[in-house]
PDB file of N, CA and C in Angstrom:
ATOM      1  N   UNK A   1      59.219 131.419  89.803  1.00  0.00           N
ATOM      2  CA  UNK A   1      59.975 130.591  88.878  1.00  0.00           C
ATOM      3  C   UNK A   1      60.581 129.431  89.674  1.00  0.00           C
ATOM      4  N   UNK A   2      60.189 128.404  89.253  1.00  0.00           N
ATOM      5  CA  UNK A   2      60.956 127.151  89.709  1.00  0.00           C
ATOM      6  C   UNK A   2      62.520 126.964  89.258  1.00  0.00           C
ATOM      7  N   UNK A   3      63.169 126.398  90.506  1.00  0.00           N
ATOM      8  CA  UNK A   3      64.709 126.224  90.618  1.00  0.00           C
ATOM      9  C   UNK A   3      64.624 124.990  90.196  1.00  0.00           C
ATOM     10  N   UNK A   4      65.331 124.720  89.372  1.00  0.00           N
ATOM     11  CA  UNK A   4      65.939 123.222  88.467  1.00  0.00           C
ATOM     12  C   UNK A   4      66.977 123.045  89.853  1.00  0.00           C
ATOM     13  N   UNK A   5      66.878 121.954  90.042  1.00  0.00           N
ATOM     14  CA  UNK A   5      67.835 121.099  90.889  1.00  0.00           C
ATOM     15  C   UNK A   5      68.741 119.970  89.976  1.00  0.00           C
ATOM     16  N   UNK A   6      69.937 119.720  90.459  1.00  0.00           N
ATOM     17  CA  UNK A   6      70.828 118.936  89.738  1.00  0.00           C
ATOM     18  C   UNK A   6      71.308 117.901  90.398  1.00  0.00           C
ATOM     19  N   UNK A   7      71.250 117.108  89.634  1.00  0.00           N
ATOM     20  CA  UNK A   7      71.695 115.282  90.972  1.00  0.00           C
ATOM     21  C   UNK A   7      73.672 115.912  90.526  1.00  0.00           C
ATOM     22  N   UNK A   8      74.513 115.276  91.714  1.00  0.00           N
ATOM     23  CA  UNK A   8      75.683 115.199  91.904  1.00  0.00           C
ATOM     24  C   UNK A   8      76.339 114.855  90.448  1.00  0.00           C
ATOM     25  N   UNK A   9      76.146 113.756  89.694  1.00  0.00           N
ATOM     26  CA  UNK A   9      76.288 113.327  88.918  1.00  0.00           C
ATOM     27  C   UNK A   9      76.687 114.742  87.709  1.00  0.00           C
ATOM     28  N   UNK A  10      75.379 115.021  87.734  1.00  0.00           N
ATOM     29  CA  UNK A  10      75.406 116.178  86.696  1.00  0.00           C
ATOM     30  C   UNK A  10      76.426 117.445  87.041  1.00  0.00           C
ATOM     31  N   UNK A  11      76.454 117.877  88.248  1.00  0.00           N
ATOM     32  CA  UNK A  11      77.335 118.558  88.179  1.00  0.00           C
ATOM     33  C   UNK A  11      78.781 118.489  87.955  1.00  0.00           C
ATOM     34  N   UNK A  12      79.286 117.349  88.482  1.00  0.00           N
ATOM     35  CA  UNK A  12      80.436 116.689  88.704  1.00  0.00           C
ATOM     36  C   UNK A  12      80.676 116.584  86.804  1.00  0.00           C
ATOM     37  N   UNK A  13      80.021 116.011  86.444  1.00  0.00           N
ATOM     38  CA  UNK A  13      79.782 116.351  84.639  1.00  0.00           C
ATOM     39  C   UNK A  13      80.128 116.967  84.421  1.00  0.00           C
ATOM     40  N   UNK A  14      79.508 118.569  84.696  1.00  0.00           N
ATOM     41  CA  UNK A  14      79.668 119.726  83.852  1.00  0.00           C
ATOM     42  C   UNK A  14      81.018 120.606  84.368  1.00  0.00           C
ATOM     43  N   UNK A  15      80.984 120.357  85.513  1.00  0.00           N
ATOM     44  CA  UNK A  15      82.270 121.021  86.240  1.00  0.00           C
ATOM     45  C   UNK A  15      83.389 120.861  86.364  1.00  0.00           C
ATOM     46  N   UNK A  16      83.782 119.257  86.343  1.00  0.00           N
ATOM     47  CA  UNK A  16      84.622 118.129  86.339  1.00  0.00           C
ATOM     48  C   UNK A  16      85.539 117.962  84.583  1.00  0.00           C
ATOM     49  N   UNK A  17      84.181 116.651  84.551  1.00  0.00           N
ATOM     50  CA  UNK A  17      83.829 116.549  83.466  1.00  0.00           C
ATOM     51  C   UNK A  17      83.411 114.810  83.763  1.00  0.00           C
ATOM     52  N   UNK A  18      82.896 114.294  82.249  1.00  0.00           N
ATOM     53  CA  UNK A  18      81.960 113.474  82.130  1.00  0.00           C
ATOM     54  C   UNK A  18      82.729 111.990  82.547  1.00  0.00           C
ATOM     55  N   UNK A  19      82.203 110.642  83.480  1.00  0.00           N
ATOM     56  CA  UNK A  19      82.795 110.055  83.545  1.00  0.00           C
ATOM     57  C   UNK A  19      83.953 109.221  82.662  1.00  0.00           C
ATOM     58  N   UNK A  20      84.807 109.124  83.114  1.00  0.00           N
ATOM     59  CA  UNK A  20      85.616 107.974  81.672  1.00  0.00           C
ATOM     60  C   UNK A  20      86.307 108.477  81.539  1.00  0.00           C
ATOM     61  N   UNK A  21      86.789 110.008  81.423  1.00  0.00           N
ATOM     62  CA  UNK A  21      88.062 110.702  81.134  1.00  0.00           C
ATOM     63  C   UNK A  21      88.665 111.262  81.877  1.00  0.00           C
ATOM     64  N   UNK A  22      90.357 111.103  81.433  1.00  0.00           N
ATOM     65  CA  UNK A  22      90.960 111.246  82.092  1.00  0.00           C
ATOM     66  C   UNK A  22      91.524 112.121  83.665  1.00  0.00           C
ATOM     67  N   UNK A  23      90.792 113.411  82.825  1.00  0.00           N
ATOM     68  CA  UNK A  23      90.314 114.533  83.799  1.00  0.00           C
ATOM     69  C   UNK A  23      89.493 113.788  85.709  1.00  0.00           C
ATOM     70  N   UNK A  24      88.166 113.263  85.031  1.00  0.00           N
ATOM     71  CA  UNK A  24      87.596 112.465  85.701  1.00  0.00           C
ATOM     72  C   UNK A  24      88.011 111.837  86.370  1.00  0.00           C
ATOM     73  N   UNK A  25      88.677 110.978  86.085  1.00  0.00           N
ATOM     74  CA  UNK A  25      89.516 109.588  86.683  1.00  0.00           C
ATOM     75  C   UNK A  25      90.505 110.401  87.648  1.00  0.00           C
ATOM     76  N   UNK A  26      91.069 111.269  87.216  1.00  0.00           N
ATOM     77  CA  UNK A  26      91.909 111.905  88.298  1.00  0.00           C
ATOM     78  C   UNK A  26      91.534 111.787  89.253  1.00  0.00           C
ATOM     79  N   UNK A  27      90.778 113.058  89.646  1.00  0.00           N
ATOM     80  CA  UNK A  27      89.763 113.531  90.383  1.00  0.00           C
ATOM     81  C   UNK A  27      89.694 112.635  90.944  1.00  0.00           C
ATOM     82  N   UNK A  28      88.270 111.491  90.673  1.00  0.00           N
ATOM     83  CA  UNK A  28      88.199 110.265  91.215  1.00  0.00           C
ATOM     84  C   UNK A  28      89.107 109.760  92.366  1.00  0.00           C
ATOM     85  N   UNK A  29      90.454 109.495  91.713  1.00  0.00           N
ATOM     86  CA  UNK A  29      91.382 108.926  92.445  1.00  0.00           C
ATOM     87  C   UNK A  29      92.058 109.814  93.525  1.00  0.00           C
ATOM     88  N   UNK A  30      91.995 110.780  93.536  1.00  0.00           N
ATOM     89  CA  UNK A  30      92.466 111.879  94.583  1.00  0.00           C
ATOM     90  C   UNK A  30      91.570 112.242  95.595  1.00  0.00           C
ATOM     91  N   UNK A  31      89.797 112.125  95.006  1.00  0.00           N
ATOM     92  CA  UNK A  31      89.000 112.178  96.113  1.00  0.00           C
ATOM     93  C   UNK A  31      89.111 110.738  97.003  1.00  0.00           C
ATOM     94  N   UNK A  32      89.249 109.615  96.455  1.00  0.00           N
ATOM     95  CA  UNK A  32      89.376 108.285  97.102  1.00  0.00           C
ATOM     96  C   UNK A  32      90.444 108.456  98.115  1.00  0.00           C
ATOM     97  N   UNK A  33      91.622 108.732  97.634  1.00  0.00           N
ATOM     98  CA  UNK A  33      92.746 108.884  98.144  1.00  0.00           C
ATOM     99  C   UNK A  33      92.791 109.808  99.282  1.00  0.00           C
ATOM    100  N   UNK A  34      92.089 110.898  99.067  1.00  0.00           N
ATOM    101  CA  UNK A  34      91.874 111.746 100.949  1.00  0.00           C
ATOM    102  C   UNK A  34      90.648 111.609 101.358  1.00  0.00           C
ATOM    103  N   UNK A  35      89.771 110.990 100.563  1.00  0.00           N
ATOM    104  CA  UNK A  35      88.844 109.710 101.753  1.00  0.00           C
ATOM    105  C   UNK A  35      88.880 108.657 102.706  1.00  0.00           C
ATOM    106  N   UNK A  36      90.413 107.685 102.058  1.00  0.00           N
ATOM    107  CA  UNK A  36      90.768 106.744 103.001  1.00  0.00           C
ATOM    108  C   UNK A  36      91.980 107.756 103.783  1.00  0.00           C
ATOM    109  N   UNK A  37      92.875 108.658 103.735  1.00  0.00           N
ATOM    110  CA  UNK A  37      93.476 109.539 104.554  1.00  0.00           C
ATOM    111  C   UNK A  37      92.580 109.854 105.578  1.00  0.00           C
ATOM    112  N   UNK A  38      91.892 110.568 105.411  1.00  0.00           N
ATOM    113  CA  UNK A  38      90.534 110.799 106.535  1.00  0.00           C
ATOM    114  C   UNK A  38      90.560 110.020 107.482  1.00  0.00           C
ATOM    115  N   UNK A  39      89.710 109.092 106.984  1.00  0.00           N
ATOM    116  CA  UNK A  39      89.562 107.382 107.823  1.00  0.00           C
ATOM    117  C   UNK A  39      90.793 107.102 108.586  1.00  0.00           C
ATOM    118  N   UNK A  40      92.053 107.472 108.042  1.00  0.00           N
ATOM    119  CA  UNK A  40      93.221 106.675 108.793  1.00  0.00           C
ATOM    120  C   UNK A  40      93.411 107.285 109.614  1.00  0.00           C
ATOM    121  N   UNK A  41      92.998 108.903 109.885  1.00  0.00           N
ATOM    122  CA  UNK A  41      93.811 109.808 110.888  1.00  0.00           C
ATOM    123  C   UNK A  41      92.233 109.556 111.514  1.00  0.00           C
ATOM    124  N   UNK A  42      91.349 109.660 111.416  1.00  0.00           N
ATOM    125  CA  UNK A  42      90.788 109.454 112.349  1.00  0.00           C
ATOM    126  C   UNK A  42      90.181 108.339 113.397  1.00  0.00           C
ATOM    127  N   UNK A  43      90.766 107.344 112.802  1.00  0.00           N
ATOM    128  CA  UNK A  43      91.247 105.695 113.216  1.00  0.00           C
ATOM    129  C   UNK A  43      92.182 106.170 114.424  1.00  0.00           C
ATOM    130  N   UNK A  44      93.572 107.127 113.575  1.00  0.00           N
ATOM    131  CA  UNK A  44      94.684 107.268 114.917  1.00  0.00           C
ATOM    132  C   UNK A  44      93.914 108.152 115.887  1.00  0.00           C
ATOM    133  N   UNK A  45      92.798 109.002 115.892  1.00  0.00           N
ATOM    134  CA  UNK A  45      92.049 109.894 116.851  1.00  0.00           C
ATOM    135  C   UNK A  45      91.720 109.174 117.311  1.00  0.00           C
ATOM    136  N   UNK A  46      90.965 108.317 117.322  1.00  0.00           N
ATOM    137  CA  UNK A  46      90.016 107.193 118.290  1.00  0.00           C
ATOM    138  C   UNK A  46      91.026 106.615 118.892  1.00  0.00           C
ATOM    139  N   UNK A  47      92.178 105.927 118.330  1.00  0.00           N
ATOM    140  CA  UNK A  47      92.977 105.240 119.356  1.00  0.00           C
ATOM    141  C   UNK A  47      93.650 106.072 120.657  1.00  0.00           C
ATOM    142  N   UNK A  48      94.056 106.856 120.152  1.00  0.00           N
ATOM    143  CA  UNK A  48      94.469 108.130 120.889  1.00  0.00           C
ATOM    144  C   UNK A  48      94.140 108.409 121.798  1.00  0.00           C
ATOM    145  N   UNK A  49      92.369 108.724 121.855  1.00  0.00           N
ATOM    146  CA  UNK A  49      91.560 108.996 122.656  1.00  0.00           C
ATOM    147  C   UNK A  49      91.540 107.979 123.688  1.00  0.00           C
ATOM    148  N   UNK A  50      91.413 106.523 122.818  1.00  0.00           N
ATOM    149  CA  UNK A  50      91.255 105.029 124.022  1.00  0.00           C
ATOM    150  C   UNK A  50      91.979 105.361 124.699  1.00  0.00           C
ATOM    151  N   UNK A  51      93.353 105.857 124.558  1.00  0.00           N
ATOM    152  CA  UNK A  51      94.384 104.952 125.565  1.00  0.00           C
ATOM    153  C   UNK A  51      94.707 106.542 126.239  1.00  0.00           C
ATOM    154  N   UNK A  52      93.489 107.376 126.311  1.00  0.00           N
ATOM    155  CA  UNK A  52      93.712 108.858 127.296  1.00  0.00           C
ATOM    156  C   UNK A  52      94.904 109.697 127.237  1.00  0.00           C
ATOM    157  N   UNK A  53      95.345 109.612 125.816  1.00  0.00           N
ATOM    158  CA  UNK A  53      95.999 110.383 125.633  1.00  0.00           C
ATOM    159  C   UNK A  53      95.804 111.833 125.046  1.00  0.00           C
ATOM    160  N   UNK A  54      96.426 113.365 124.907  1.00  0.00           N
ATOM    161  CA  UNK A  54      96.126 114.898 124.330  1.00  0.00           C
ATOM    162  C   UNK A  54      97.222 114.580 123.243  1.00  0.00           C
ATOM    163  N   UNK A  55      97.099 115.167 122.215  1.00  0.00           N
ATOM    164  CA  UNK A  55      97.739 115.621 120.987  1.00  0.00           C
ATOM    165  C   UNK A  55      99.295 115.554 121.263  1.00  0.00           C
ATOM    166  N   UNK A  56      99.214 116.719 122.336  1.00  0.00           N
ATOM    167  CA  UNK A  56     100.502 116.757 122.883  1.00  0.00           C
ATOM    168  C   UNK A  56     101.376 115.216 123.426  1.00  0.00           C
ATOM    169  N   UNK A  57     100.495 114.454 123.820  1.00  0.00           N
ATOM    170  CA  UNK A  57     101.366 112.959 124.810  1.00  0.00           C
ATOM    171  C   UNK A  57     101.702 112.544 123.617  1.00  0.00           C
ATOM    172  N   UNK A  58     101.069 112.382 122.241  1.00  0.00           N
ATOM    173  CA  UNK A  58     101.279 111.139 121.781  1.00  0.00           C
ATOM    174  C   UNK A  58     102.511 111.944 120.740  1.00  0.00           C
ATOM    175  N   UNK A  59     102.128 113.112 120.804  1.00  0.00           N
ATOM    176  CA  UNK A  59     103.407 113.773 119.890  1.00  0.00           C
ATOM    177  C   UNK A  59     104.690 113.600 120.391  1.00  0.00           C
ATOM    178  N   UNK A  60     104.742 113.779 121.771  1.00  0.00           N
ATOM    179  CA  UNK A  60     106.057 113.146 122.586  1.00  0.00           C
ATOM    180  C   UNK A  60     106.357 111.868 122.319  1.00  0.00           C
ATOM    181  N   UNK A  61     105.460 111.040 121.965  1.00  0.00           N
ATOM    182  CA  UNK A  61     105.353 109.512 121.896  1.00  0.00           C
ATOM    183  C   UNK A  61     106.371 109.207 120.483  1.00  0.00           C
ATOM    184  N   UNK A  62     105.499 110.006 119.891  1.00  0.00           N
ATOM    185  CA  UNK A  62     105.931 110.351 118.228  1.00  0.00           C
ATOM    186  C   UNK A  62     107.458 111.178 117.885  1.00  0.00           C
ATOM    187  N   UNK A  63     107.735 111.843 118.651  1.00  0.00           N
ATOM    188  CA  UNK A  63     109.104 112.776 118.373  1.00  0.00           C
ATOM    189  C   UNK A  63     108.701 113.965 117.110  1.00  0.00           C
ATOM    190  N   UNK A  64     107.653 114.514 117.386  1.00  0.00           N
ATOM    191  CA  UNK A  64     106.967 115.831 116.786  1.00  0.00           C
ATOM    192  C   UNK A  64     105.946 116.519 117.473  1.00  0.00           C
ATOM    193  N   UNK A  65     106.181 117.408 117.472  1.00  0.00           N
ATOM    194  CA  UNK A  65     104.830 118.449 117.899  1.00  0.00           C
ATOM    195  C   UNK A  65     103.802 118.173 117.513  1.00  0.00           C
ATOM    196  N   UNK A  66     102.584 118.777 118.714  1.00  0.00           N
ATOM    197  CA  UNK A  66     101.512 118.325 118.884  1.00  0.00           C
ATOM    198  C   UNK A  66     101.105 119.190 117.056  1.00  0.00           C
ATOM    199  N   UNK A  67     101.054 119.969 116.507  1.00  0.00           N
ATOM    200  CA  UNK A  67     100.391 120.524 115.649  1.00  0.00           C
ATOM    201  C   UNK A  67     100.546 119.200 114.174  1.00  0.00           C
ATOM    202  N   UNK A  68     102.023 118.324 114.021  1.00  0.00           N
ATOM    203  CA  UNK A  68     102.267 116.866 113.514  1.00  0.00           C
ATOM    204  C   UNK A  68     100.955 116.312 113.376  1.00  0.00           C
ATOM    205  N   UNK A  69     100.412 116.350 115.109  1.00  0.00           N
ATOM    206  CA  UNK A  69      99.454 115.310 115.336  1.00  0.00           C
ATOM    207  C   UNK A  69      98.005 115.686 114.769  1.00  0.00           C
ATOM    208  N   UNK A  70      98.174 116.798 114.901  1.00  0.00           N
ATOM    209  CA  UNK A  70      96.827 117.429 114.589  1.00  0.00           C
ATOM    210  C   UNK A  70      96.648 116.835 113.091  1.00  0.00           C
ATOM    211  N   UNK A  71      97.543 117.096 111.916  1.00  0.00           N
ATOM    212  CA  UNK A  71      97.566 116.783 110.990  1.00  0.00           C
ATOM    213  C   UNK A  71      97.370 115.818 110.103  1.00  0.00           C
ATOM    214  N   UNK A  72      98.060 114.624 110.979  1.00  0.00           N
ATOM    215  CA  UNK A  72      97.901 113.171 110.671  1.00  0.00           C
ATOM    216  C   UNK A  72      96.569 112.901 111.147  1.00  0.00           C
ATOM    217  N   UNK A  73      95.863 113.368 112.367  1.00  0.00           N
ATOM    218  CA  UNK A  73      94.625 112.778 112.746  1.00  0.00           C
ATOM    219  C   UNK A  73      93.710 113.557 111.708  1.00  0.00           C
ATOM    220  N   UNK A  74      93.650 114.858 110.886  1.00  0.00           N
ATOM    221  CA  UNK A  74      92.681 115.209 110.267  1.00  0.00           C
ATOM    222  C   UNK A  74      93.152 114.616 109.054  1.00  0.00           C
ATOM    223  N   UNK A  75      93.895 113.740 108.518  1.00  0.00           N
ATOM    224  CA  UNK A  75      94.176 113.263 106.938  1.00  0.00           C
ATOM    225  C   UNK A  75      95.068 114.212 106.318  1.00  0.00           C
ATOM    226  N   UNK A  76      95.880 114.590 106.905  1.00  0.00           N
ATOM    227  CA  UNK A  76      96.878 115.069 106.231  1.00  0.00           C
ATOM    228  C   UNK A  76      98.180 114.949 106.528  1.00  0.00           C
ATOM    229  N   UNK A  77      99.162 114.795 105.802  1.00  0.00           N
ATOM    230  CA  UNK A  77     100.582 114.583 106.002  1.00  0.00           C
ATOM    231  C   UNK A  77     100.603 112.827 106.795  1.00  0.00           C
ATOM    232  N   UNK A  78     100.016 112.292 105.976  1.00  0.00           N
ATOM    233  CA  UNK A  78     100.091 110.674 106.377  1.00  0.00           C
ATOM    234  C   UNK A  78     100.699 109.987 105.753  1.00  0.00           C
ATOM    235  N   UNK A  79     101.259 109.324 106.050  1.00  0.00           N
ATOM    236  CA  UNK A  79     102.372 108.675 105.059  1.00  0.00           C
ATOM    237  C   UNK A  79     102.498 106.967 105.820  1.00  0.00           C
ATOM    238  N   UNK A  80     102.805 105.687 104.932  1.00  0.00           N
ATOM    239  CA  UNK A  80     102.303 104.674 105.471  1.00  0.00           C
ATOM    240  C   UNK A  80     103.275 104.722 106.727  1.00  0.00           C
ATOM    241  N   UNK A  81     104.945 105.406 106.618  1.00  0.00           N
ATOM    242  CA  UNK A  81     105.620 105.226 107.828  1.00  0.00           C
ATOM    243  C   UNK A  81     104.885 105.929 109.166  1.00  0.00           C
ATOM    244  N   UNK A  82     104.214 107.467 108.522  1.00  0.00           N
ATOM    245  CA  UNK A  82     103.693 108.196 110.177  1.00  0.00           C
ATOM    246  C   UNK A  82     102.817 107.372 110.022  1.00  0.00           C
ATOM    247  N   UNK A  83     101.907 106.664 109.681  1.00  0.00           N
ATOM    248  CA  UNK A  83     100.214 105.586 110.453  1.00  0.00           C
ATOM    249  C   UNK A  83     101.391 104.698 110.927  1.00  0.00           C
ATOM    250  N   UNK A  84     102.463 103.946 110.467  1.00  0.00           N
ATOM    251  CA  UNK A  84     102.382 103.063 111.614  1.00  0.00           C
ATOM    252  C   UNK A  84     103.502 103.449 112.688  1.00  0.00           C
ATOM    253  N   UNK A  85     104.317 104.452 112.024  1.00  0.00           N
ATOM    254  CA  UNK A  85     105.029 105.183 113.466  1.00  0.00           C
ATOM    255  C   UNK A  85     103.547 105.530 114.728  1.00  0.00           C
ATOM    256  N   UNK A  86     102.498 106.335 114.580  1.00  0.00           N
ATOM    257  CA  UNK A  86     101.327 106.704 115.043  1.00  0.00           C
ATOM    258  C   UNK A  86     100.452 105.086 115.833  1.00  0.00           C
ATOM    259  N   UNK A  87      99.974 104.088 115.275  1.00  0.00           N
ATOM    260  CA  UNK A  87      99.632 103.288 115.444  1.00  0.00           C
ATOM    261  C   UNK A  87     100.705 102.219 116.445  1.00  0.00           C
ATOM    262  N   UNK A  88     101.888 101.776 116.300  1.00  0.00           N
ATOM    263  CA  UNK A  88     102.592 101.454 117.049  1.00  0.00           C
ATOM    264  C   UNK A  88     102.767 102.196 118.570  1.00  0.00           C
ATOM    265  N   UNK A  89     103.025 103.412 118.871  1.00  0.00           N
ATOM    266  CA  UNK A  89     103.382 104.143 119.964  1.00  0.00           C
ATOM    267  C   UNK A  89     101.738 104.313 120.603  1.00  0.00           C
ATOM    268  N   UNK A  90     100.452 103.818 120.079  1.00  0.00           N
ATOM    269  CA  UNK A  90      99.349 103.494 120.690  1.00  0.00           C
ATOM    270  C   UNK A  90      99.258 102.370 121.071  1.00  0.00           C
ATOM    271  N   UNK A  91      99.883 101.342 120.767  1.00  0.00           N
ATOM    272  CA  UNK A  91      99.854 100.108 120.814  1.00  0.00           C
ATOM    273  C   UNK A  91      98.765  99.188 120.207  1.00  0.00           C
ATOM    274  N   UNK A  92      98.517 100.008 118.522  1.00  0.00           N
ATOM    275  CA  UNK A  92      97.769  99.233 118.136  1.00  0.00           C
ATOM    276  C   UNK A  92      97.932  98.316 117.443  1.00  0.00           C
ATOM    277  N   UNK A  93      97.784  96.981 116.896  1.00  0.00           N
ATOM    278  CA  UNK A  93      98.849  96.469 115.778  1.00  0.00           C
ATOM    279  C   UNK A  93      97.366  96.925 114.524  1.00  0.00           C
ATOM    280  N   UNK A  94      98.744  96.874 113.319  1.00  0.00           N
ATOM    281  CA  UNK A  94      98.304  97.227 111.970  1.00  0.00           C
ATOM    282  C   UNK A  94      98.820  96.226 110.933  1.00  0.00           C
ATOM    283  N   UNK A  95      97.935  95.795 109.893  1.00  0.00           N
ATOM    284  CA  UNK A  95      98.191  94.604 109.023  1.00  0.00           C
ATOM    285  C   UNK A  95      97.300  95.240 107.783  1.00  0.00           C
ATOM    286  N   UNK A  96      97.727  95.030 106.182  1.00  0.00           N
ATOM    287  CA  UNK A  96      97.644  95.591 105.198  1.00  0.00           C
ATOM    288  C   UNK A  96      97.120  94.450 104.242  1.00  0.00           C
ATOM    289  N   UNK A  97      95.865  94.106 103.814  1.00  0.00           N
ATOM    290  CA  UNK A  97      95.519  93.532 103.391  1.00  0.00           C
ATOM    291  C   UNK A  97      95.702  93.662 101.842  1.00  0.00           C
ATOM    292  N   UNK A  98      96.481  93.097 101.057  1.00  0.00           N
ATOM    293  CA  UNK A  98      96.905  93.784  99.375  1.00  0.00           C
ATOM    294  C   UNK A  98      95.872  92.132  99.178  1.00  0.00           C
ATOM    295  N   UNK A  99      94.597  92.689  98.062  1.00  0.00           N
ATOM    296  CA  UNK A  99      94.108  91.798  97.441  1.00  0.00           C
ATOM    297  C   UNK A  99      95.095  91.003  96.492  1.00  0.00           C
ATOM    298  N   UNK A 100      94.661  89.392  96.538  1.00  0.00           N
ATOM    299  CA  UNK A 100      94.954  88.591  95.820  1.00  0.00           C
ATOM    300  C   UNK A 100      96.432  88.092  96.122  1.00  0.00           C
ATOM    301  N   UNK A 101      97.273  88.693  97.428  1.00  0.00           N
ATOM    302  CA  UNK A 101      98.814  88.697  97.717  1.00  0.00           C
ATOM    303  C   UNK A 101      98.582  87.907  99.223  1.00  0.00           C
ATOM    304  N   UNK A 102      97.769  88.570  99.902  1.00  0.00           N
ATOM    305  CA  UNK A 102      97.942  88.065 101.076  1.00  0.00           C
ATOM    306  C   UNK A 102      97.459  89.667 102.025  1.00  0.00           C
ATOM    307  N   UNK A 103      98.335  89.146 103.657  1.00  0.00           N
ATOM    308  CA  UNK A 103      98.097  90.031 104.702  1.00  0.00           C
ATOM    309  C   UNK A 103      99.945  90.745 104.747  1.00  0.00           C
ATOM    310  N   UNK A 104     100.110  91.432 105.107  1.00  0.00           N
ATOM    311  CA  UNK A 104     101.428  91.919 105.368  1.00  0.00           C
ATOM    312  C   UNK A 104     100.983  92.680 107.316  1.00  0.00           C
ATOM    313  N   UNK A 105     101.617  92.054 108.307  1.00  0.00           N
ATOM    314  CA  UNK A 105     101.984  92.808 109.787  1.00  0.00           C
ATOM    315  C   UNK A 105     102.789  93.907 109.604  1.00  0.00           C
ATOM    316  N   UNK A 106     102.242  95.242 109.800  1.00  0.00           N
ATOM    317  CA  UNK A 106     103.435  96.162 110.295  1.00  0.00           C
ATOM    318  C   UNK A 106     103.990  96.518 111.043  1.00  0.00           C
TER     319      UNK A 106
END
């Protein structure tokens, strides 16, 4: 017997539910939302790494324990103050591009 296969779409449909509603849109916005979390802590991993620092240095850097760090670098517990508390004590600079407003330096 052949296995029916299902594109993403469809499941996300049936499981979810169908694009456009509200349900949906949630979702949507919460997967986006710890997609770019992701990205940011692991932005602060790479910097981290550049400048040869362990979990532990930069948590000293930071004024929290290394397990803090762990957190923020896997996308969690990020908040715009810890990325640029995190990003500053690397010495990276950070700037926030809000469409149609401009650039904002943090």
């Amino acid at each position: 017997m052949a296995m029916k296969l299902h594109t993403l779409e469809e499941l996300m449909d049936r499981d979810i539910c169908p694009i456009g509603t509200p349900k949906r849109d949630t979702f949507e916005e919460k997967l986006a939302a710890n997609f770019h979390a992701y990205h940011v802590g692991e932005t602060i991993r790479q910097a981290r790494e550049a400048n040869n620092l362990t979990q532990a240095e930069l948590g000293e850097r930071l004024g929290v324990q290394r397990s803090q760090v762990c957190r923020l670098e896997s996308g969690k517990s990020i908040t715009l103050v810890s990325m640029m508390k995190a990003f500053k004590a690397l010495g990276v600079q950070v700037s926030l591009d809000m469409k149609g407003i401009g650039r904002v330096a943090l």
